[in-house]
N, C-alpha and C. Protein backbone atom coordinates (compact mmCIF):
# COMPACT_ATOMS: atom_id res chain seq x y z
N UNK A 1 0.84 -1.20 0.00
CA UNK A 1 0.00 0.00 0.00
C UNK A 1 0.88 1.25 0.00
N UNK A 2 0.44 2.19 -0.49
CA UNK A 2 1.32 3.36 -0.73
C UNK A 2 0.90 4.69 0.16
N UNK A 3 1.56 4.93 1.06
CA UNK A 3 1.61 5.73 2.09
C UNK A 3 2.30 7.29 1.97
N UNK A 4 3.18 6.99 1.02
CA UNK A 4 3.74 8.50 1.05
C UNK A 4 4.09 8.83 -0.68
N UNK A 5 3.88 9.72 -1.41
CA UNK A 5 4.27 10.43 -2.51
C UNK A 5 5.09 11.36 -2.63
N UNK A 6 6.45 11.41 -3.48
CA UNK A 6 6.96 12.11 -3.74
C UNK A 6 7.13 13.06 -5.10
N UNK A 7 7.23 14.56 -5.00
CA UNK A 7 6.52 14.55 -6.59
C UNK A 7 7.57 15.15 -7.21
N UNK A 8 8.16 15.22 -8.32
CA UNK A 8 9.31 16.37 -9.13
C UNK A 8 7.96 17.79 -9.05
N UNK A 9 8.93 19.05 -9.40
CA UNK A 9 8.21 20.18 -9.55
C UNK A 9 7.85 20.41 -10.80
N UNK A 10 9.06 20.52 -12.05
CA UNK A 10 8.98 21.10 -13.07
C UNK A 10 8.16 19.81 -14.00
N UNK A 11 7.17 20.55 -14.66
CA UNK A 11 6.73 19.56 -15.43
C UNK A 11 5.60 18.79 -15.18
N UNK A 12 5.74 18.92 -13.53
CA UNK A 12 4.38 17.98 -13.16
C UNK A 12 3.51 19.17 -12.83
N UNK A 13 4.10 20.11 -11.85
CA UNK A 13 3.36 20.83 -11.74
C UNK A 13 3.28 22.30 -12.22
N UNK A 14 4.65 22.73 -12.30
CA UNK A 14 4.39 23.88 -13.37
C UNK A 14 5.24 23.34 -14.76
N UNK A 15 4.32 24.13 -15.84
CA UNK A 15 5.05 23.93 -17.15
C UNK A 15 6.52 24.55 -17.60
N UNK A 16 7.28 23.52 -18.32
CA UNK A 16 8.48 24.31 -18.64
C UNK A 16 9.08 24.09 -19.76
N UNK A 17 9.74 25.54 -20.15
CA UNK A 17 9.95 25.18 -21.98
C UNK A 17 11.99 24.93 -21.84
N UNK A 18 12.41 24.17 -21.64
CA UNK A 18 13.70 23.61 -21.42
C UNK A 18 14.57 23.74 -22.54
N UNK A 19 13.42 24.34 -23.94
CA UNK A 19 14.28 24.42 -25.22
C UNK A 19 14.61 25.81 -25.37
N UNK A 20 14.16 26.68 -24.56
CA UNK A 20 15.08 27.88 -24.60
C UNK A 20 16.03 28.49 -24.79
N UNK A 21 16.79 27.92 -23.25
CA UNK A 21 18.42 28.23 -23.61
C UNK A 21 18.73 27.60 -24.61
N UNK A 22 18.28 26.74 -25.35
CA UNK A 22 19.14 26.52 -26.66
C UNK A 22 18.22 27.40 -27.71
N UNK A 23 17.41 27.77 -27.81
CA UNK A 23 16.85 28.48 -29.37
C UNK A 23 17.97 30.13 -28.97
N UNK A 24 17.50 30.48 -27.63
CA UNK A 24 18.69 32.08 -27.54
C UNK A 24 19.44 32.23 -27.88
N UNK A 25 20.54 30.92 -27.61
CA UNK A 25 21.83 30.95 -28.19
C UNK A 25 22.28 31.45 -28.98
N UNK A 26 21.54 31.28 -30.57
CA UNK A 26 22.08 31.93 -31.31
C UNK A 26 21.82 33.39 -31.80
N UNK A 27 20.60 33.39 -31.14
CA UNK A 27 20.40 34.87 -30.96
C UNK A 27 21.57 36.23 -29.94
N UNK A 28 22.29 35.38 -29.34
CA UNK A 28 22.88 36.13 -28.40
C UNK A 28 24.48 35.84 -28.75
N UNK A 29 24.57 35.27 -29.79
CA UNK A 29 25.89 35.16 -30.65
C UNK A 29 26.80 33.66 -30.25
N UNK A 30 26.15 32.79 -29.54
CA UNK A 30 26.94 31.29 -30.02
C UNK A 30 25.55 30.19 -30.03
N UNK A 31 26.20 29.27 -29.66
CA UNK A 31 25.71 28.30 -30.10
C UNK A 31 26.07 27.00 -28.72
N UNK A 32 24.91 26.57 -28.12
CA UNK A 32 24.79 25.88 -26.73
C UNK A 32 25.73 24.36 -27.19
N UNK A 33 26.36 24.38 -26.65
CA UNK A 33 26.90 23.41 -26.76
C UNK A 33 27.84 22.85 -24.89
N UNK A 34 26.95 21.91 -24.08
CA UNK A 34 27.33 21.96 -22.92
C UNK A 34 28.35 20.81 -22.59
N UNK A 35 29.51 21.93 -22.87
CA UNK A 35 31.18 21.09 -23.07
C UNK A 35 30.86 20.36 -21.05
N UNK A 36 31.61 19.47 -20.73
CA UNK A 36 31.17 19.04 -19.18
C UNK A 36 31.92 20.01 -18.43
N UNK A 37 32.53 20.82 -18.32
CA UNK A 37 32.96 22.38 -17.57
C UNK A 37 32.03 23.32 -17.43
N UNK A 38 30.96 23.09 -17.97
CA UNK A 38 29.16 24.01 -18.08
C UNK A 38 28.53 23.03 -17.33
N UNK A 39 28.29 21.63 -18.23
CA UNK A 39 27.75 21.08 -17.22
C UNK A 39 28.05 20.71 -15.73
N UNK A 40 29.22 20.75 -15.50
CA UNK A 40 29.60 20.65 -13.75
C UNK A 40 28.99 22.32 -13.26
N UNK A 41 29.21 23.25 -14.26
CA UNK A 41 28.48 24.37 -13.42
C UNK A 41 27.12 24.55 -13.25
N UNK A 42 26.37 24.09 -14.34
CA UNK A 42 24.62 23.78 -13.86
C UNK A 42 24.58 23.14 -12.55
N UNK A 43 25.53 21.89 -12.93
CA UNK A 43 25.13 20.77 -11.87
C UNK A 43 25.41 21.50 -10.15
N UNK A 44 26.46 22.07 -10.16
CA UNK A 44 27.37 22.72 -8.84
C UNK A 44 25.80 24.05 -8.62
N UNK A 45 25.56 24.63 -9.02
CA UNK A 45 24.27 25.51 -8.78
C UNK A 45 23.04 25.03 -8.67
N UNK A 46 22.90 23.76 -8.72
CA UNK A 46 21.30 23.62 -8.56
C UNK A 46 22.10 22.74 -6.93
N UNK A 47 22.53 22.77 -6.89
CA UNK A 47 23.39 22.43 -5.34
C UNK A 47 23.74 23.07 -4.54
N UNK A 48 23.41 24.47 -5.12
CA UNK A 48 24.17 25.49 -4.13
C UNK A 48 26.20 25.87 -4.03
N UNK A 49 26.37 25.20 -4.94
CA UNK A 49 28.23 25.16 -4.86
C UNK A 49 28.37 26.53 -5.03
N UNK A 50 28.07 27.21 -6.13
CA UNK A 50 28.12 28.64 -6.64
C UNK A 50 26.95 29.50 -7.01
N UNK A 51 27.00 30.67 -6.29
CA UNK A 51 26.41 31.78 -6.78
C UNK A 51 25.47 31.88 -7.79
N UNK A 52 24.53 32.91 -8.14
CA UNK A 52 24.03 33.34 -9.23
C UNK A 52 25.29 33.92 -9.90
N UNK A 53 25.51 35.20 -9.34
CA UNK A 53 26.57 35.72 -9.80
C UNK A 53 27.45 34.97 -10.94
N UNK A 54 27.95 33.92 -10.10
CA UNK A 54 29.14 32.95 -11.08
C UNK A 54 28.33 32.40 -11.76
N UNK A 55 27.20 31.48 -11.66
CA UNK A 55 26.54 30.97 -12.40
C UNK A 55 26.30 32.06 -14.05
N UNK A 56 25.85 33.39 -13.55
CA UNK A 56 25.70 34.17 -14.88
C UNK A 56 26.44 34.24 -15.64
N UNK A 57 27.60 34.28 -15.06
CA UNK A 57 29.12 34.63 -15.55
C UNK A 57 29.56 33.49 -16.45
N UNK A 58 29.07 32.30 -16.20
CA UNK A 58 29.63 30.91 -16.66
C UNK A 58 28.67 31.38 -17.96
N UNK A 59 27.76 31.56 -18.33
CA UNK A 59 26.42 31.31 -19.20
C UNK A 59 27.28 32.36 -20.05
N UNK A 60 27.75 33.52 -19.78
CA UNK A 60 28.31 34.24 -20.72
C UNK A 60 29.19 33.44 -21.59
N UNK A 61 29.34 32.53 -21.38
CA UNK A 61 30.22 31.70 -22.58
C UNK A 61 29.28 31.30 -23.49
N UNK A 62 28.18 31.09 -23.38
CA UNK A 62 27.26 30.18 -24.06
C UNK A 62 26.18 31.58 -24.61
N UNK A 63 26.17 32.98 -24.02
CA UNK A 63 25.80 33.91 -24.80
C UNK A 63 26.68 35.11 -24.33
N UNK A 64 27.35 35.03 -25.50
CA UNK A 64 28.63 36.42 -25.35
C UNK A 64 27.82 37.58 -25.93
N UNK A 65 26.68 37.46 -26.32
CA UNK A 65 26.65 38.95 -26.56
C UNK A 65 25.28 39.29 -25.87
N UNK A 66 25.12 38.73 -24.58
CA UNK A 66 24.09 38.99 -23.98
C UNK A 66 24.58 39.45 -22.61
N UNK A 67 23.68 40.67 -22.16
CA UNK A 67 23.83 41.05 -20.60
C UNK A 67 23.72 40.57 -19.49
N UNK A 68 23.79 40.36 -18.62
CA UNK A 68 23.89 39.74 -17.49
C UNK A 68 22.00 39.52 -16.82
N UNK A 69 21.50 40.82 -17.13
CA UNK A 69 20.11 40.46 -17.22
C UNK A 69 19.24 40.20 -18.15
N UNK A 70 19.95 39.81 -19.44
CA UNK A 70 19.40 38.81 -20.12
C UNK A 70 19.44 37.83 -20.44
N UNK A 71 20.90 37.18 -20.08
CA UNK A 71 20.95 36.35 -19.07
C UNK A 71 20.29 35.67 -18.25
N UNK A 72 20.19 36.04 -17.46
CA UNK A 72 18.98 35.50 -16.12
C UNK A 72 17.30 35.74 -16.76
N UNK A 73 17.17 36.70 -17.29
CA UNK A 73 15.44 36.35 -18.15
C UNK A 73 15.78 34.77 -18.96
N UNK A 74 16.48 34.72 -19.78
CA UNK A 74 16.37 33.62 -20.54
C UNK A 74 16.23 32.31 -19.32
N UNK A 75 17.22 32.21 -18.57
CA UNK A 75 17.34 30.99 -17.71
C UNK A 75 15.96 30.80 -17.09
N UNK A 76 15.39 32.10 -16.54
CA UNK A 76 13.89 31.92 -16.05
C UNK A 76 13.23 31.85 -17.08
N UNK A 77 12.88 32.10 -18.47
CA UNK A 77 12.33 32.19 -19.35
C UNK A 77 11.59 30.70 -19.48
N UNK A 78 12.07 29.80 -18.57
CA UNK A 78 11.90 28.51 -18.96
C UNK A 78 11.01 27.61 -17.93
N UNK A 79 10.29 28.94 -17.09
CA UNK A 79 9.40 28.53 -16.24
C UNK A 79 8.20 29.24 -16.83
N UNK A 80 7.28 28.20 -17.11
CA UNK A 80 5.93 28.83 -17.58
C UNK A 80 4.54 28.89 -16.64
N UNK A 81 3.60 28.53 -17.31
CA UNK A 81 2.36 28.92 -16.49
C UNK A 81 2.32 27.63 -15.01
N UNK A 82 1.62 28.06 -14.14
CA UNK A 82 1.29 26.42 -12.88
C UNK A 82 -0.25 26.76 -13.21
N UNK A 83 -1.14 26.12 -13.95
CA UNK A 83 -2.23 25.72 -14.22
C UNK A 83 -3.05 25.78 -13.03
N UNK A 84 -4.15 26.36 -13.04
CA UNK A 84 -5.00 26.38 -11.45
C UNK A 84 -5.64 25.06 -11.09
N UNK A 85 -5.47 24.40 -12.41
CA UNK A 85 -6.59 22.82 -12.04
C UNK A 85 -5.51 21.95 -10.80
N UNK A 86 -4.03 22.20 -11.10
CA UNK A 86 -3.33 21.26 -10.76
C UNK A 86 -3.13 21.87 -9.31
N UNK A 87 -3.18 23.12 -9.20
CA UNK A 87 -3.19 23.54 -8.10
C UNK A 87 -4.31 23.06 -6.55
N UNK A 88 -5.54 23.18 -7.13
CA UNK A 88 -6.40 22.47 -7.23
C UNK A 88 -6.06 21.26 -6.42
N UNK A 89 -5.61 20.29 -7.60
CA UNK A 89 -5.73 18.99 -7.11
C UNK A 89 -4.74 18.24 -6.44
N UNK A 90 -3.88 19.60 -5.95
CA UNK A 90 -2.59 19.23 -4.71
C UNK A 90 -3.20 19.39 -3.50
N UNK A 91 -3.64 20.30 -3.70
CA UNK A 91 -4.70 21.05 -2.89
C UNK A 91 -5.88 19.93 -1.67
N UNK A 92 -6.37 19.72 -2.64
CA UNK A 92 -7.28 18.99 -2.47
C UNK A 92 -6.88 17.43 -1.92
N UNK A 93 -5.83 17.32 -2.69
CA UNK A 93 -5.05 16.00 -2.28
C UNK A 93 -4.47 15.82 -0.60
N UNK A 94 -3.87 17.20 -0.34
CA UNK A 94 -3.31 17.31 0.75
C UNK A 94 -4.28 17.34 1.89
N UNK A 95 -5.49 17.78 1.38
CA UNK A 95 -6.89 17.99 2.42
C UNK A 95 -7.55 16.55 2.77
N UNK A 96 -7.77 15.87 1.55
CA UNK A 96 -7.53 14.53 2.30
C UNK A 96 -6.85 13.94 3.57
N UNK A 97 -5.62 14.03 3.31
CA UNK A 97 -5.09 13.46 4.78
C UNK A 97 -4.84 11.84 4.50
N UNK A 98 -4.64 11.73 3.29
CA UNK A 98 -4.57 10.33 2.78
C UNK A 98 -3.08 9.88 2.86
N UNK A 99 -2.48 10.36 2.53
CA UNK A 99 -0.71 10.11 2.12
C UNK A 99 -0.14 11.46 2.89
N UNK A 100 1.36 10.85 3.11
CA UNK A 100 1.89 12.19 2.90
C UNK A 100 2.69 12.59 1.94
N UNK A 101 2.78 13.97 2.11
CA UNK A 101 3.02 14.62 0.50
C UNK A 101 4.60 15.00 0.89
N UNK A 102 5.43 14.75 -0.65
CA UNK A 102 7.19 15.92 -0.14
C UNK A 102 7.28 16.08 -1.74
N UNK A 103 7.58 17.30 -1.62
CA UNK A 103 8.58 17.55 -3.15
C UNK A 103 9.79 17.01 -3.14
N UNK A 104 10.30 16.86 -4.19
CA UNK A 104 11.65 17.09 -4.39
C UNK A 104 12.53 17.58 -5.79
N UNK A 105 13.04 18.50 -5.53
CA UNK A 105 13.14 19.59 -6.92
C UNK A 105 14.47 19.20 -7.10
N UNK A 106 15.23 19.51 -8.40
CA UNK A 106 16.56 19.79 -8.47
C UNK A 106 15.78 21.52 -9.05
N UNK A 107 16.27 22.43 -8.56
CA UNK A 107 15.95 23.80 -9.01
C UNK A 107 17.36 24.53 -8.30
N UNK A 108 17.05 25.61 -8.07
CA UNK A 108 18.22 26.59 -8.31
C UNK A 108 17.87 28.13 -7.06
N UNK A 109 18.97 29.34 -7.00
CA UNK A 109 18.83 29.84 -6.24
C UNK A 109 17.92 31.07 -7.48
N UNK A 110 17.80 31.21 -8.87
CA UNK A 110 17.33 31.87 -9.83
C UNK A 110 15.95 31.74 -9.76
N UNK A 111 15.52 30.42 -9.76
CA UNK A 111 14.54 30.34 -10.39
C UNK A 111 13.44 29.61 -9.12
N UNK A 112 13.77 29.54 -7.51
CA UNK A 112 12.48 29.60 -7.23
C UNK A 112 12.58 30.94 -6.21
N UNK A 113 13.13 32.06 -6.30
CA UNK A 113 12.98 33.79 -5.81
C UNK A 113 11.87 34.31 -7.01
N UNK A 114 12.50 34.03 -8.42
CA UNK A 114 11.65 34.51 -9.75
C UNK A 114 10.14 33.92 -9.66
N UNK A 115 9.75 32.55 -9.08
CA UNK A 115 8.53 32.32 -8.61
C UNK A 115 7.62 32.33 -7.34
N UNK A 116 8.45 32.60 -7.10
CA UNK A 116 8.21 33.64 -5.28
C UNK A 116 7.38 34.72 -5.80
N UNK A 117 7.74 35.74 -6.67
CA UNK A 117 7.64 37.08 -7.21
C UNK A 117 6.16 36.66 -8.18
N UNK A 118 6.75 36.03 -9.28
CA UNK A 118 5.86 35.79 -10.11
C UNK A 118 4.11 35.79 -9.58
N UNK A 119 4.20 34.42 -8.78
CA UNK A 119 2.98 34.11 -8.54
C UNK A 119 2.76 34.94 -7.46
N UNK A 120 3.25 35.50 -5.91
CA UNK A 120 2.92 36.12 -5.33
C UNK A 120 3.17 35.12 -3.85
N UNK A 121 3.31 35.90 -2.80
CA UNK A 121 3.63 34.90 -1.42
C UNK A 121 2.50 34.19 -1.10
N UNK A 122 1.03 34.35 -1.69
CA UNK A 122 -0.49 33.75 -1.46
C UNK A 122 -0.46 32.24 -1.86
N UNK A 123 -0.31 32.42 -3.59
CA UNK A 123 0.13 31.29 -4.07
C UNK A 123 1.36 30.63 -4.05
N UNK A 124 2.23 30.94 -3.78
CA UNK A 124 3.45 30.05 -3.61
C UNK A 124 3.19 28.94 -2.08
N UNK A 125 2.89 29.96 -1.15
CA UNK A 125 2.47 29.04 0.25
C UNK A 125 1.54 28.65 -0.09
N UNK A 126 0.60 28.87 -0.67
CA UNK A 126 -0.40 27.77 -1.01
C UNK A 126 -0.11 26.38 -1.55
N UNK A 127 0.66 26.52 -2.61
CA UNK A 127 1.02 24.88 -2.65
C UNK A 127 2.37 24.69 -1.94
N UNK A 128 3.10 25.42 -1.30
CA UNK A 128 4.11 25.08 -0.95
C UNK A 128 3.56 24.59 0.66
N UNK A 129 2.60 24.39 1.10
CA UNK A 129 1.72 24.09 2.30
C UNK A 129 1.19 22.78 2.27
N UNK A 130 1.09 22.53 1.12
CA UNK A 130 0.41 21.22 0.50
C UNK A 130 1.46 19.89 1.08
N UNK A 131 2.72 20.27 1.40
CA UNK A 131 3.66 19.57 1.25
C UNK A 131 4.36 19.12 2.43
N UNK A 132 4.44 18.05 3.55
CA UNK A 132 4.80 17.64 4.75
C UNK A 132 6.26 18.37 4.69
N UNK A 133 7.03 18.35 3.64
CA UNK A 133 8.35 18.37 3.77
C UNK A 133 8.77 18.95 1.68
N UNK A 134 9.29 20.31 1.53
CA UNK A 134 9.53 20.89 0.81
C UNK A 134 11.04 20.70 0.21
N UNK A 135 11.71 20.18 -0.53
CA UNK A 135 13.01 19.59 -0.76
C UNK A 135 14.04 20.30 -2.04
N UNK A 136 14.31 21.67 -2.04
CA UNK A 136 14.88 21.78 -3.01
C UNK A 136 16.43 21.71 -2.81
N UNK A 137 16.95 21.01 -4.12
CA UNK A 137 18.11 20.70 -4.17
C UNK A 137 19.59 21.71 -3.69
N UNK A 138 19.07 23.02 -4.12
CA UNK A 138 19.90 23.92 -4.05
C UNK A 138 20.22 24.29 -2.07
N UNK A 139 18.93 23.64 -1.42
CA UNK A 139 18.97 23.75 0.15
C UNK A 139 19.36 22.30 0.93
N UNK A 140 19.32 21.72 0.40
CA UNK A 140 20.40 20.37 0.65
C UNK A 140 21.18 19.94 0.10
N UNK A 141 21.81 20.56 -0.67
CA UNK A 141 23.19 20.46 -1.49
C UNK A 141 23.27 18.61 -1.92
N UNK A 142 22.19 18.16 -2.45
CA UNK A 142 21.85 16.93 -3.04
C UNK A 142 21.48 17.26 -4.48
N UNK A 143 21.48 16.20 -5.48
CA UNK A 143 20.23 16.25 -6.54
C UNK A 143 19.94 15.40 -7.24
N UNK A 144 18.86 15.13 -7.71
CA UNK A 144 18.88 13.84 -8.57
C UNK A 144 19.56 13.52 -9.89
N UNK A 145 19.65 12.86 -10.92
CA UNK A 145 19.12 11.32 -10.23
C UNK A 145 20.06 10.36 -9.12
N UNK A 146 21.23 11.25 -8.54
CA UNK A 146 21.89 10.88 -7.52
C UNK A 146 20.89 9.67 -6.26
N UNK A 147 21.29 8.82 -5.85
CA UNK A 147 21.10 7.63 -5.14
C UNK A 147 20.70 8.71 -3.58
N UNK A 148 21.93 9.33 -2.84
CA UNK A 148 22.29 10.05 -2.25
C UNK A 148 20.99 10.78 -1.68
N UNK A 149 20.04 11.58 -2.29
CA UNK A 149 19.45 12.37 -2.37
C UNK A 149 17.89 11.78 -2.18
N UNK A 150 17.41 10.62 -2.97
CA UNK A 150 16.62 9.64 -2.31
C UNK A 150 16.71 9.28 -0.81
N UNK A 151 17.48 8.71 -0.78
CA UNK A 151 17.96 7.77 0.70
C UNK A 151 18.03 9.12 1.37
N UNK A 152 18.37 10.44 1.39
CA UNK A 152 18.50 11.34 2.02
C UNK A 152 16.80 11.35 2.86
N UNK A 153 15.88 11.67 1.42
CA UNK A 153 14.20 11.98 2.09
C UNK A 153 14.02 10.68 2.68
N UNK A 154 14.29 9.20 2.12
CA UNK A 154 13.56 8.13 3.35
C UNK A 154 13.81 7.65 4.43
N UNK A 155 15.72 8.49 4.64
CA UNK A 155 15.82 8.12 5.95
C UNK A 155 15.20 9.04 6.91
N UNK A 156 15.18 10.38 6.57
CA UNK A 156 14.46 11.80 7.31
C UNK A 156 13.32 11.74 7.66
N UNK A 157 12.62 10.89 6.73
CA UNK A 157 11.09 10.77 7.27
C UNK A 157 10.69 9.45 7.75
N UNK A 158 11.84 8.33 7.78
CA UNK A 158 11.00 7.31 8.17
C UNK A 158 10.69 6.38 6.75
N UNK A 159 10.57 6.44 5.74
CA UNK A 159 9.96 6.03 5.10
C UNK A 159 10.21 5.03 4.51
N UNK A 160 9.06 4.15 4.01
CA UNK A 160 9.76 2.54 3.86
C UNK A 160 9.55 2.24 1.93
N UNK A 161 10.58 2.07 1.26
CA UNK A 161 10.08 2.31 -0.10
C UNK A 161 9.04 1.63 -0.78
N UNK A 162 8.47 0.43 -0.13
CA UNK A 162 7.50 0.39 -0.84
C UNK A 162 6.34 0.38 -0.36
N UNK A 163 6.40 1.63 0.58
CA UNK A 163 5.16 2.40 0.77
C UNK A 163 5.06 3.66 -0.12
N UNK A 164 6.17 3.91 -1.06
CA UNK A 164 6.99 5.35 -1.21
C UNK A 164 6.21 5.16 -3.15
N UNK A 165 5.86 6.17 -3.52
CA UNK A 165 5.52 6.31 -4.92
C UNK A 165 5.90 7.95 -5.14
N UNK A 166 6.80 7.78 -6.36
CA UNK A 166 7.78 8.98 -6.81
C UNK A 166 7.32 9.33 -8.49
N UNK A 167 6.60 10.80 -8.96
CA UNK A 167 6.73 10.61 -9.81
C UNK A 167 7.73 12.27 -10.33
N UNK A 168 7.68 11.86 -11.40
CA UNK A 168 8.99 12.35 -12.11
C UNK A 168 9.11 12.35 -13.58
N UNK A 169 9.35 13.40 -14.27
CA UNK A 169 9.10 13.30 -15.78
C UNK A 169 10.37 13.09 -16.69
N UNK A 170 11.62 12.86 -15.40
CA UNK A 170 12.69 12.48 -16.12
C UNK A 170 13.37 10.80 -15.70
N UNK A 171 13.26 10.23 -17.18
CA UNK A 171 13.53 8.60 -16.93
C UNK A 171 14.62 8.02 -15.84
N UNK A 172 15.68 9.61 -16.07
CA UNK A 172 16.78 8.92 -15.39
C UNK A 172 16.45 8.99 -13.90
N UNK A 173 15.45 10.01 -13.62
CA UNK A 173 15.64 9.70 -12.10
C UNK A 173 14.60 9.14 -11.49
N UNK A 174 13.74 8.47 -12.61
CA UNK A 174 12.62 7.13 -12.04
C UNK A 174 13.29 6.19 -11.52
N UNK A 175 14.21 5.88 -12.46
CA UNK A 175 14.97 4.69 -12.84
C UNK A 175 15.94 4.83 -11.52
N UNK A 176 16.68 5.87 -11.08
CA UNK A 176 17.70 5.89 -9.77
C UNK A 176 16.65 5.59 -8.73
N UNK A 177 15.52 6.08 -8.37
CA UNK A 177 14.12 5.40 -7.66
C UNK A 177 13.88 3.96 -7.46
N UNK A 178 14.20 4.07 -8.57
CA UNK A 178 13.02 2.24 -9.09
C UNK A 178 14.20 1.18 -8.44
N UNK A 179 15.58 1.93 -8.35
CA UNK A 179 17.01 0.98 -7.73
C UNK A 179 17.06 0.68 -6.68
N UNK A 180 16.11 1.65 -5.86
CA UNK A 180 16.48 1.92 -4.60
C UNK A 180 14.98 0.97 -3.89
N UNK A 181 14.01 0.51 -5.17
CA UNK A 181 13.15 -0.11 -4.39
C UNK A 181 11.68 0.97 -4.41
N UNK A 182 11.81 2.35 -4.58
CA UNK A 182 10.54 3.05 -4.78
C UNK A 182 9.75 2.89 -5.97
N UNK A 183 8.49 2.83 -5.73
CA UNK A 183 7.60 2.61 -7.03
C UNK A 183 7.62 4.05 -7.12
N UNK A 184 7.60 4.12 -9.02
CA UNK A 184 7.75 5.20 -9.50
C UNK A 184 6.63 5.58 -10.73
N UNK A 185 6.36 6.99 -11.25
CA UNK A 185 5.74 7.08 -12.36
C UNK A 185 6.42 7.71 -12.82
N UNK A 186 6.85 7.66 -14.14
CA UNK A 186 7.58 8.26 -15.34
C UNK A 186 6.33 9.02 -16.10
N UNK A 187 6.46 10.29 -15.46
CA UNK A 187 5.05 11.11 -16.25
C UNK A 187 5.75 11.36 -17.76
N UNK A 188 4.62 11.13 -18.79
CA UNK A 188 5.12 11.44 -20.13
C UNK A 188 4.57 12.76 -20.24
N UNK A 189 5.14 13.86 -20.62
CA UNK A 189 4.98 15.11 -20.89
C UNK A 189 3.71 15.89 -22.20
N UNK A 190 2.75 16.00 -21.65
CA UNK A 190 2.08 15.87 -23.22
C UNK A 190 1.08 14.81 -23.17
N UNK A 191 1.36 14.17 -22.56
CA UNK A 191 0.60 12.72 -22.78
C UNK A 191 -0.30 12.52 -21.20
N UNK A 192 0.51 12.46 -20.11
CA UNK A 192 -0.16 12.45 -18.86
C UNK A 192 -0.50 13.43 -18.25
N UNK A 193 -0.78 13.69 -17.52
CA UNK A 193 -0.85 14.70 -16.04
C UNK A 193 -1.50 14.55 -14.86
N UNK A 194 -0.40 15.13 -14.18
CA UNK A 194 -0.22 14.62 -12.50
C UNK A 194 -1.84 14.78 -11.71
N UNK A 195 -2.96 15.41 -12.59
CA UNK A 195 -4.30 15.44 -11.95
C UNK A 195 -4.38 13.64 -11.85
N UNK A 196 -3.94 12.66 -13.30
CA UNK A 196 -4.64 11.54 -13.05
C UNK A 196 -3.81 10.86 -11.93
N UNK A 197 -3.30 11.48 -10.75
CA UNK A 197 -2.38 10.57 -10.13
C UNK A 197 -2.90 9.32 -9.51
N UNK A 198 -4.18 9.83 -8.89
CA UNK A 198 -4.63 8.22 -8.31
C UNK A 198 -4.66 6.86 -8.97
N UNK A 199 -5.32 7.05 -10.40
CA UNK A 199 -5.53 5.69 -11.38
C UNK A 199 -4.42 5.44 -11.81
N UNK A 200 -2.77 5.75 -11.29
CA UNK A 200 -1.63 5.17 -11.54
C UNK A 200 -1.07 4.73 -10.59
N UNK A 201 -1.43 5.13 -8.98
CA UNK A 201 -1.57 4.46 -7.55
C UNK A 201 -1.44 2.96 -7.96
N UNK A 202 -0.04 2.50 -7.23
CA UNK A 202 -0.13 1.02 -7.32
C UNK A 202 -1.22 0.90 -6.28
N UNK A 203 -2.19 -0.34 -6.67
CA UNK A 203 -3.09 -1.05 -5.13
C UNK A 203 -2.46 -1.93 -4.04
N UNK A 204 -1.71 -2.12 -4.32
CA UNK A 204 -0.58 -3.47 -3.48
C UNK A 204 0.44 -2.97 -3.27
């Protein structure tokens, strides 16, 4: 029986266009290409290792002829609407009293201040209330699909994995889940959404 849910943010619950930073690129005079010296710096910032600051600074390689605050629009550029239905039905989920609820984000120190703002302190605690335990990567210097970072939330709460159902719209970090023994949903983008979560509830 499944007792506790864990949910990714981007994707399940707000929309996000991830093809951004690469269409800007060439608008801003190169061309994205994430040599692994970029990628250790994404990775080191959604962890908290470095700064916005440095973080901007790194991106200037990848748009040299862009400002520092255009820059940071593009990187947020890639958080779109949070749909009120889904809001809704976290909402509603949490009012139950059925499961308990935890996020767990890989996000950044950019981009959840920019949705702080966006939506307003009403709605942000509103679903950010929904949630026994709020998990972004950049505040536990963890992230997925790291092993590490799992085992981090089930030893903190107690939790036994296969009471534990995780969903997540990226394969690789179902799959670091699914290792560890948590039942998982691999939301397809386009195709599912996290309203139908119950009729994907394992029963056993």
């Amino acid at each position: 029986m499944i007792n506790n849910i864990i949910f990714d943010f981007g994707d399940i619950f707000i929309n996000l266009d991830k093809q951004i930073i690469f269409r800007e690129a060439e608008k801003f005079g190169g061309a994205l290409h994430l040599t692994p010296e970029i990628q250790k710096i994404l990775d080191d910032f959604e962890i908290g290792e470095i700064s916005p600051d440095m973080f901007i600074s790194a991106l200037q390689e990848v748009y040299p002829k862009a400002t520092t605050r255009q820059i940071e629009n593009i990187w947020n550029g890639m958080l779109l609407d949070f749909p009120d239905y889904r809001l809704d039905f976290i909402t509603d989920l949490a009012k139950e009293n059925k499961y308990r609820l935890f996020l767990l984000s890989n996000t950044n120190a950019l981009h959840i201040p920019y949705l702080e703002k966006k939506w307003g302190a009403e709605r942000f605690d509103r679903f950010k209330n929904c949630f026994e335990k709020f998990y972004l990567s950049q505040e536990i210097g963890l992230r997925k699909p790291n092993a590490d970072i799992f085992e981090f939330v089930l030893d903190e709460n107690g939790l036994k994995t296969d009471e534990t159902f995780f969903i997540d719209d990226s394969k690789e970090n179902t799959d670091a889940a699914e290792k560890l023994g948590i039942r998982c949903w691999n939301l397809q983008v386009g195709e599912e959404d996290i309203v139908d979560l119950k009729s994907r509830l394992p029963h056993v």
